[in-house]
Every structure is written in C-alpha cells, then in structure tokens.
C-alpha atoms as a PDB file:
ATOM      1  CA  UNK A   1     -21.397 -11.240  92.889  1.00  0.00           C
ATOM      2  CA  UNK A   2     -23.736 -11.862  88.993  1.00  0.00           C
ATOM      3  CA  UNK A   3     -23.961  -8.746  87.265  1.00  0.00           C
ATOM      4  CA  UNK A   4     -25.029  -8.712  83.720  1.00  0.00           C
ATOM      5  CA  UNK A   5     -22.319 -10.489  81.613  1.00  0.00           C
ATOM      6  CA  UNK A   6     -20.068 -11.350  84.800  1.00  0.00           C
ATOM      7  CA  UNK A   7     -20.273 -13.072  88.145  1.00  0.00           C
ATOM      8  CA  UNK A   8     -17.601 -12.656  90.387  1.00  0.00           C
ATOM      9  CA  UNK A   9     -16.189 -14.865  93.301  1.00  0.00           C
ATOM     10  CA  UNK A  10     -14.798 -12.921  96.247  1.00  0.00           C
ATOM     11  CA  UNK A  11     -13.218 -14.932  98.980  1.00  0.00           C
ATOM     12  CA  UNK A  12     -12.017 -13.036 102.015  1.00  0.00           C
ATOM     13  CA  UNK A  13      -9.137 -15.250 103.636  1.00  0.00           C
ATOM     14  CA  UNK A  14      -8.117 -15.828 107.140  1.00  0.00           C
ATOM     15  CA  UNK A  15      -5.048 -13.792 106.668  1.00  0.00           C
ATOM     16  CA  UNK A  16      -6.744 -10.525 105.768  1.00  0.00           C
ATOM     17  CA  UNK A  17      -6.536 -10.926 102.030  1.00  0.00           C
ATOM     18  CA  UNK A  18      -8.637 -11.041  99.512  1.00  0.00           C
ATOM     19  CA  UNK A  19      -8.541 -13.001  96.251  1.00  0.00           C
ATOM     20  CA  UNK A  20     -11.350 -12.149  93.142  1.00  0.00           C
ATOM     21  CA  UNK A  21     -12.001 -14.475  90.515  1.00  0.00           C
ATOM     22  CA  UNK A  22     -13.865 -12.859  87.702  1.00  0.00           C
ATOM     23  CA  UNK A  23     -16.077 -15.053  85.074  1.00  0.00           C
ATOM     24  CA  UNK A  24     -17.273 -13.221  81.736  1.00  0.00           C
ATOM     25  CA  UNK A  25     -19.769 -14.562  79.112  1.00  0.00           C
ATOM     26  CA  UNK A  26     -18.787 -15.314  75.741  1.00  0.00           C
ATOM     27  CA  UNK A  27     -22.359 -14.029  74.942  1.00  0.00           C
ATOM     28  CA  UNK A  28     -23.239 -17.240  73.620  1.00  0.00           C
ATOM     29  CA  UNK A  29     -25.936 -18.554  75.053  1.00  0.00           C
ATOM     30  CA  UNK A  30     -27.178 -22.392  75.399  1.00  0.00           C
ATOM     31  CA  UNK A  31     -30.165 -24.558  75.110  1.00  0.00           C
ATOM     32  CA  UNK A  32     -32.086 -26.274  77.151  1.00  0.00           C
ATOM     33  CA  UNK A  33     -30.118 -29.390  76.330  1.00  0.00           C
ATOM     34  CA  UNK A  34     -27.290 -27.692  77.686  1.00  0.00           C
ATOM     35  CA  UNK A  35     -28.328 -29.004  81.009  1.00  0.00           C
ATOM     36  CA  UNK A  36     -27.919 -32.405  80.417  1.00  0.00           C
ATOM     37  CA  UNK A  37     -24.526 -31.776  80.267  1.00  0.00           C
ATOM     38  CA  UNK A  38     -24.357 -29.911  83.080  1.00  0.00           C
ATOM     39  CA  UNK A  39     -25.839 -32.518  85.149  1.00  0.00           C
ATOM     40  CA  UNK A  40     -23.655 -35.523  83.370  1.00  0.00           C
ATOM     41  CA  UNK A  41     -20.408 -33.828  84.301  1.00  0.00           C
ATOM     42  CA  UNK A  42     -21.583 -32.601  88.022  1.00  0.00           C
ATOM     43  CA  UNK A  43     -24.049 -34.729  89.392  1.00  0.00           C
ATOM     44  CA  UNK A  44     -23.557 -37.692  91.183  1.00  0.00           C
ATOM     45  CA  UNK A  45     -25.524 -40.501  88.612  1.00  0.00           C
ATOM     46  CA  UNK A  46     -27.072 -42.903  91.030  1.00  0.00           C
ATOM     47  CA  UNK A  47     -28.807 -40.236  92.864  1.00  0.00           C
ATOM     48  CA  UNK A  48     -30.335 -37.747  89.697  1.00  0.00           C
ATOM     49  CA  UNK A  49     -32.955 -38.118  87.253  1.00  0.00           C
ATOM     50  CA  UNK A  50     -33.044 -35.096  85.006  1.00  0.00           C
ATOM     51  CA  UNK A  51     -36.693 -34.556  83.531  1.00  0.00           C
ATOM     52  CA  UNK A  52     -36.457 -31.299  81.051  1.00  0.00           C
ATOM     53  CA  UNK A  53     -39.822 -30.249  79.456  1.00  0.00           C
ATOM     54  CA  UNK A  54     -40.373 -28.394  76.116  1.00  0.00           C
ATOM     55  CA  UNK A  55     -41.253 -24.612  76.546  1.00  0.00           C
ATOM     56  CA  UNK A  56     -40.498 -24.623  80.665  1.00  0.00           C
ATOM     57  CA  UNK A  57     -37.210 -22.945  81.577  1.00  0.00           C
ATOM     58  CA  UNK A  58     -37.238 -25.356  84.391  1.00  0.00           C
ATOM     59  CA  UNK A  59     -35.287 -28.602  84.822  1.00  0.00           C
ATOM     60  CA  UNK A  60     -36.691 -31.075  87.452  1.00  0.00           C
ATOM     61  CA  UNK A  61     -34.153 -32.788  89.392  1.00  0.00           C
ATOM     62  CA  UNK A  62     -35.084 -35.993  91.208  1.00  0.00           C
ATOM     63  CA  UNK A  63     -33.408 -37.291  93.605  1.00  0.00           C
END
C-alpha cells in the first residue's frame, strides 16, 4: 500500500495471519544519481546498462 510519506507491505499468510511492515520517509529526497546506486546494489551487472538523461525523470534500463 504507498500513501504519501509511507508504503506499506501487507502479507496475508497461509495460516490466517497477517504480518504489516511499514516504511516511512526521512523526507529527504534524492537525485537522479541516486539511481545508479540503486541499480549497482540490485541489478544483476552483465545484463543492465543504465542510461540517465539530464532534465528526464526517467532512467532507461537496457537489457
């Protein structure tokens, strides 16, 4: 669930139970060269080729 600030994970188990896992911003907020990080800690390198662009709020992923 993303509401402003927040995104929540819900995850109804097999048992009947649920668990939440709540996220809240800092309010800090990144730039564009934030996604290079992003991509260096979670993509798998032989198979990405980040292209970011000045002005777009867009990062094209190649693949």
């Amino acid at each position: 669930v993303a509401v402003p600030g927040e995104r929540w994970e819900v995850e109804f188990l097999s048992d009947g139970s649920v668990e939440v896992e709540k996220f809240i911003s800092n309010g800090e907020i990144a730039l564009e060269e934030a996604l290079s990080e992003l991509f260096s800690r979670y993509a798998e390198p032989e198979n990405i080729d980040v292209e970011l662009s000045q002005n777009t709020d867009l990062a094209r992923v190649k693949g």
